[in-house]
N, C-alpha and C. Protein backbone atom coordinates (compact mmCIF):
# COMPACT_ATOMS: atom_id res chain seq x y z
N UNK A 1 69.85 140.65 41.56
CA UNK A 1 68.99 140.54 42.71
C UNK A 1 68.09 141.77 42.82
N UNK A 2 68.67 143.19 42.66
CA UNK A 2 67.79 143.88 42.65
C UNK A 2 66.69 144.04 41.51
N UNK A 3 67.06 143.63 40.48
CA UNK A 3 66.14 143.61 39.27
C UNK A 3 65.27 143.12 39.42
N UNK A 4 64.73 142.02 40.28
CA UNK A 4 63.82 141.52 41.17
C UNK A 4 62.85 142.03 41.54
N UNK A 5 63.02 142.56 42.59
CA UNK A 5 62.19 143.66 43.58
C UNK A 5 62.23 144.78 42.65
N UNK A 6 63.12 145.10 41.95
CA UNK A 6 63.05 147.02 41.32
C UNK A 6 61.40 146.72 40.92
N UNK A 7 60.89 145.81 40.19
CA UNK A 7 59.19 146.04 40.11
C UNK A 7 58.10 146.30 40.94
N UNK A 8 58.68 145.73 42.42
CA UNK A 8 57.60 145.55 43.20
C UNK A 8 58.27 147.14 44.46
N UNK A 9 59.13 147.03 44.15
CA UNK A 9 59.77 148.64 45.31
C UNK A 9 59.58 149.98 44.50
N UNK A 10 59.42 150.20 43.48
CA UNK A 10 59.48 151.32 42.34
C UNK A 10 58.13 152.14 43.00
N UNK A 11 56.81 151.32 42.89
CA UNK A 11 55.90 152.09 43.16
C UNK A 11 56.14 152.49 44.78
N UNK A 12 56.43 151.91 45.32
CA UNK A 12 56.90 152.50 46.75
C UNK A 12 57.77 154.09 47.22
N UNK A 13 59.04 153.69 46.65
CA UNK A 13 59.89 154.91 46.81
C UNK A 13 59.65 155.88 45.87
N UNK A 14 58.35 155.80 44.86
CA UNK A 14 58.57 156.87 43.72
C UNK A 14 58.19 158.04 44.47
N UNK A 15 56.79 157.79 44.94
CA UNK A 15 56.46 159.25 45.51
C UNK A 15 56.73 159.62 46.87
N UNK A 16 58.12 158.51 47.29
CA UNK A 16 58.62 158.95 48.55
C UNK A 16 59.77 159.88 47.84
N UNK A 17 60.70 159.47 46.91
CA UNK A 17 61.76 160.12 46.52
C UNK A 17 61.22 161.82 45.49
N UNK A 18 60.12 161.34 45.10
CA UNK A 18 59.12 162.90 44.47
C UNK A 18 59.22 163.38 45.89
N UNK A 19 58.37 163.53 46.87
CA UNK A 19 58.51 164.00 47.77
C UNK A 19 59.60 164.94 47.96
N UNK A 20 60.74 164.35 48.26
CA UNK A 20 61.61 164.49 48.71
C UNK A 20 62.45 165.75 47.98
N UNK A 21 62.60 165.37 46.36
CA UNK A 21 62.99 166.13 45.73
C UNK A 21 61.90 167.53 45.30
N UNK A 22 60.89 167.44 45.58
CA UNK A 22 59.92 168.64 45.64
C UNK A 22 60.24 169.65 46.63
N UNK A 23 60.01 169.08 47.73
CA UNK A 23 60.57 169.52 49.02
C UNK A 23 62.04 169.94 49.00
N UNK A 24 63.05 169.90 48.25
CA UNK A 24 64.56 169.96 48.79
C UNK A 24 64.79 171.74 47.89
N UNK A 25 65.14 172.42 48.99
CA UNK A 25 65.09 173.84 48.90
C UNK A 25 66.65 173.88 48.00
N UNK A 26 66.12 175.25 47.48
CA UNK A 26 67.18 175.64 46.25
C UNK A 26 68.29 176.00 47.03
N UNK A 27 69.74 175.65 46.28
CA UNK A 27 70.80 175.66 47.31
C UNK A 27 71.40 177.28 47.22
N UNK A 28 72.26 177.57 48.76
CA UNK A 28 71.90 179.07 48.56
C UNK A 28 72.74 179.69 47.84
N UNK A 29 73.56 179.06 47.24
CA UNK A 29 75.24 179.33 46.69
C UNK A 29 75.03 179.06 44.85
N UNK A 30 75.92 179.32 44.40
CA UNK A 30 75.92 179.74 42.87
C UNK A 30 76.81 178.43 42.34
N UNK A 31 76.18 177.28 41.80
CA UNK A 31 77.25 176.15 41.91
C UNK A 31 78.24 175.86 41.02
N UNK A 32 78.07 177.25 39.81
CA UNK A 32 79.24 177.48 38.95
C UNK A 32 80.40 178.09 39.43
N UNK A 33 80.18 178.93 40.41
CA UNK A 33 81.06 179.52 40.96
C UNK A 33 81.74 179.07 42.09
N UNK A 34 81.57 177.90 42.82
CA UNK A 34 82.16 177.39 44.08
C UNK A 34 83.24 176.32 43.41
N UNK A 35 84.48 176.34 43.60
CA UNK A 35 86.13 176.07 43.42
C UNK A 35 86.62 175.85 44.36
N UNK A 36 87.83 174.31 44.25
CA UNK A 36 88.16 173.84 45.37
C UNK A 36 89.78 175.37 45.93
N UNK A 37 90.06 175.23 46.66
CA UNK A 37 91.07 175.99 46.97
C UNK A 37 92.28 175.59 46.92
N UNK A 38 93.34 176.18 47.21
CA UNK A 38 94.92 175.61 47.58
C UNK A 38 94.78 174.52 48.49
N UNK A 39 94.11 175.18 49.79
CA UNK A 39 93.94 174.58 50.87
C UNK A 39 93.60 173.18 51.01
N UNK A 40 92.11 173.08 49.98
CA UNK A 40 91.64 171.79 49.81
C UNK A 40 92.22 170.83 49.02
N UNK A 41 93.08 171.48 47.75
CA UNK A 41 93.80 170.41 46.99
C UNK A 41 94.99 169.97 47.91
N UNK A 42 95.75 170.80 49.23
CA UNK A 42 96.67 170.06 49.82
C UNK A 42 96.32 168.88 50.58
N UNK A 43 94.80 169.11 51.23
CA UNK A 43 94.63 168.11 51.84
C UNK A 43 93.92 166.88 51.28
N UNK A 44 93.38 167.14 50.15
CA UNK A 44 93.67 165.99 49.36
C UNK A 44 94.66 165.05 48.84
N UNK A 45 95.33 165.97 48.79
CA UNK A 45 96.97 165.38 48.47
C UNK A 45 97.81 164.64 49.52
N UNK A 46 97.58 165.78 50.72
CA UNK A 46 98.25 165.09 51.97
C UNK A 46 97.34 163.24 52.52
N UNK A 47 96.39 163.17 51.77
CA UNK A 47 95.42 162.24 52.11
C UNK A 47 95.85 160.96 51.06
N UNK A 48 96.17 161.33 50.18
CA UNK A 48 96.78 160.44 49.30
C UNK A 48 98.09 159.96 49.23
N UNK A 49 98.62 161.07 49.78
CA UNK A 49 100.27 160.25 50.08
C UNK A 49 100.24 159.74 51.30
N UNK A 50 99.51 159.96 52.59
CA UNK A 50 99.48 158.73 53.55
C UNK A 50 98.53 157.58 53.15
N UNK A 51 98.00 157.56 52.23
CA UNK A 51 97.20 156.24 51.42
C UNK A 51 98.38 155.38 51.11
N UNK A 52 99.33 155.86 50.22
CA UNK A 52 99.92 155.43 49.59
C UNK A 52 101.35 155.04 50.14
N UNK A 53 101.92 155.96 51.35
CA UNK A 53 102.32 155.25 52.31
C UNK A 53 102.36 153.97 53.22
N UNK A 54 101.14 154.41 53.76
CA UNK A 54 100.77 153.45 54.30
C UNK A 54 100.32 151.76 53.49
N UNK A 55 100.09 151.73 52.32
CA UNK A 55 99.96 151.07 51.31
C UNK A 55 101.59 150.08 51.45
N UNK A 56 102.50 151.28 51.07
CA UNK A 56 103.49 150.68 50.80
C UNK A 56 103.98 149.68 52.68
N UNK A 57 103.62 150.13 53.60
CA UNK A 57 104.07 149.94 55.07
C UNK A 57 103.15 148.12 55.14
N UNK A 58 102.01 148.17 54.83
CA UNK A 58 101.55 146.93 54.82
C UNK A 58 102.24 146.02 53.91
N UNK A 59 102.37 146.29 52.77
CA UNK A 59 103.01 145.01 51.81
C UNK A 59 104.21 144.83 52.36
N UNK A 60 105.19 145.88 53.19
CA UNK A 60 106.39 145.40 53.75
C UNK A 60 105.75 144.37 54.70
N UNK A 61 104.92 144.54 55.33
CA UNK A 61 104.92 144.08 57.07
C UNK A 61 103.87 142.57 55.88
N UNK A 62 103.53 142.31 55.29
CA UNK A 62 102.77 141.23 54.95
C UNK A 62 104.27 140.35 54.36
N UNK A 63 104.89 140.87 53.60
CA UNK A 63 105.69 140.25 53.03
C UNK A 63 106.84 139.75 53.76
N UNK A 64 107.33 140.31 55.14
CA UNK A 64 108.38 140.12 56.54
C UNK A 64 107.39 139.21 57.37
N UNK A 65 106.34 139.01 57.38
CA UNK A 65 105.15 137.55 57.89
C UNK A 65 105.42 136.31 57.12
N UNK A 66 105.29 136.64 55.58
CA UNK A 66 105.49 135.47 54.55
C UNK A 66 106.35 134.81 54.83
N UNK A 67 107.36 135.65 54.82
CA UNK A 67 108.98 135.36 54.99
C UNK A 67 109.49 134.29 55.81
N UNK A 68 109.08 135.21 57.24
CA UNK A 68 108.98 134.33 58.62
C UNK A 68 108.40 133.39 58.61
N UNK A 69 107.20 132.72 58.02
CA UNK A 69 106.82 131.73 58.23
C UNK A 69 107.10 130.42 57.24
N UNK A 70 107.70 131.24 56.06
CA UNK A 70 108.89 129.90 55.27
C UNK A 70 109.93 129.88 55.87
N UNK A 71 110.60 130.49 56.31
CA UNK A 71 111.53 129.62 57.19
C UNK A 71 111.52 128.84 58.37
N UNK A 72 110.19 129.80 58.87
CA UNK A 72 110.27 128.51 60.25
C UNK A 72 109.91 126.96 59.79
N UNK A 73 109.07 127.20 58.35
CA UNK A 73 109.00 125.88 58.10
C UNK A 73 110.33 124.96 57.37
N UNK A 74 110.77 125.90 56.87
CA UNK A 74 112.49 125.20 56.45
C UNK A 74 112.93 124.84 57.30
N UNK A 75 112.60 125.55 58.75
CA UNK A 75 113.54 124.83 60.15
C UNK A 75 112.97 123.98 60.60
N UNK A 76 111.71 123.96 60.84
CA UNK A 76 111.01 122.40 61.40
C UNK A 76 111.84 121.12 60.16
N UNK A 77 111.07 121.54 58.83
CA UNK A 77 111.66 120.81 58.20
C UNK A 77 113.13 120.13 57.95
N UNK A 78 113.84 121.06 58.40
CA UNK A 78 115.36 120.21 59.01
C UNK A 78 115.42 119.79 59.93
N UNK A 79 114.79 120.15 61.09
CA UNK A 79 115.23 119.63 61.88
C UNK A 79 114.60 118.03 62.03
N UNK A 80 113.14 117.92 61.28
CA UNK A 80 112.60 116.64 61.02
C UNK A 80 113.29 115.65 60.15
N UNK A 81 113.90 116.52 58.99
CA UNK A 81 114.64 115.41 58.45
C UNK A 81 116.20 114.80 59.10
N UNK A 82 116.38 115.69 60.67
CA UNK A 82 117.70 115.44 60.97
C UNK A 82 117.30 114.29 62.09
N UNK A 83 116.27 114.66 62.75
CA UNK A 83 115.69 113.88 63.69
C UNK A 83 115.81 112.20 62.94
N UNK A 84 115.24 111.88 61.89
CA UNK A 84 114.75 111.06 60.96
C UNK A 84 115.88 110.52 60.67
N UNK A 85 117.15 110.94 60.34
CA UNK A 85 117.62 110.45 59.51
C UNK A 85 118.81 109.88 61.03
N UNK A 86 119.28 110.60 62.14
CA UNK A 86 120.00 110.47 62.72
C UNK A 86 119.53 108.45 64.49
N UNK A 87 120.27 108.02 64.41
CA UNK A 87 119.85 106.69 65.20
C UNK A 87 119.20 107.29 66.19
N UNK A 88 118.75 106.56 66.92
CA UNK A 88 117.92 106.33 68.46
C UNK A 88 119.15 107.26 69.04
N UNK A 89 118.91 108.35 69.88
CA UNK A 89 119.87 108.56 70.70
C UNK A 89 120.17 107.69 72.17
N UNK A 90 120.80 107.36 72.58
CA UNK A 90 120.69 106.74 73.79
C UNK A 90 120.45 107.62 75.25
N UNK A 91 119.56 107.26 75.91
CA UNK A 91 119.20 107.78 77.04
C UNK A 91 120.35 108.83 77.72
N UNK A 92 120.11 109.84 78.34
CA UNK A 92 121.24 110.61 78.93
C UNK A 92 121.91 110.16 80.20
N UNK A 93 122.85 110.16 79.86
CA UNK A 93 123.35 109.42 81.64
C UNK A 93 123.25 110.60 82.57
N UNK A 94 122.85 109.71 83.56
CA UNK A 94 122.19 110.79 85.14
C UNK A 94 123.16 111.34 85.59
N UNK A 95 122.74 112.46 86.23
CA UNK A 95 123.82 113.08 87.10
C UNK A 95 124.37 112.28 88.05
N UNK A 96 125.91 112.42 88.33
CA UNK A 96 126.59 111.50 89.51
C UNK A 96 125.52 112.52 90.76
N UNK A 97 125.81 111.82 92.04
CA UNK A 97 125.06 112.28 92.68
C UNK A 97 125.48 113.05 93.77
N UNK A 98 125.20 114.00 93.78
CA UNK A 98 126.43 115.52 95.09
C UNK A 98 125.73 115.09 96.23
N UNK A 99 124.67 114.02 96.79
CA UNK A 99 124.43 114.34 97.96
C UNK A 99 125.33 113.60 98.78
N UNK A 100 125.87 113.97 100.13
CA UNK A 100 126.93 113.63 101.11
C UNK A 100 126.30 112.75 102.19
N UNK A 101 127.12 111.97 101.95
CA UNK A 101 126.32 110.47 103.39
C UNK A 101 127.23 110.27 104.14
C-alpha cells in the first residue's frame, strides 16, 4: 500500500525531512562515550521480569476461564441428557393446607 503513494509523497516530505535534518543541531554529548549504567541495566531487567511474570499470570487466568467453561458445559450437558432420558415427572403434590377454619 505504501509503494503506492511512496511516488506521489516522496517529492513532498523530501525537502520537509532535508529541512529538518539541516536544521537538527549537533548533539552536545560524545556518542561513543555515553554507556548504559548498573542502574539502567536493573531497570531493564526489573521490566522484563514483570513482563514475564505477568505473562505467565495471564495464561494461568486464561487457562482457569477455559477450564470453567468446559465444565459448565459438561454440566448442562448432563444434566440435559438426564432430563432426556428420565419420564415426565409428575406434578408436585401441594402443600396440605395450615390455614385454621
Amino acid at each position: 500500500m505504501i509503494a503506492v503513494f511512496a511516488p506521489v509523497l516522496a517529492p513532498v516530505f523530501a525537502p520537509v525531512l532535508g529541512f529538518a535534518l539541516a536544521n537538527t543541531p549537533p548533539p552536545e554529548f560524545d556518542p561513543t562515550t555515553v554507556t548504559p549504567t548498573p542502574l539502567g541495566f536493573l531497570a531493564i531487567f526489573l521490566v522484563a521480569v514483570a513482563t514475564i511474570l505477568l505473562g505467565f499470570d495471564m495464561v494461568r487466568r486464561v487457562r482457569r476461564t477455559t477450564y470453567r467453561a468446559q465444565i459448565a458445559e459438561k454440566l448442562e450437558a448432563e444434566v440435559a441428557a438426564r432430563d432426556a432420558a428420565s419420564p415426565a415427572s409428575p406434578a408436585a403434590p401441594e402443600p396440605p393446607d395450615t390455614s385454621r377454619e
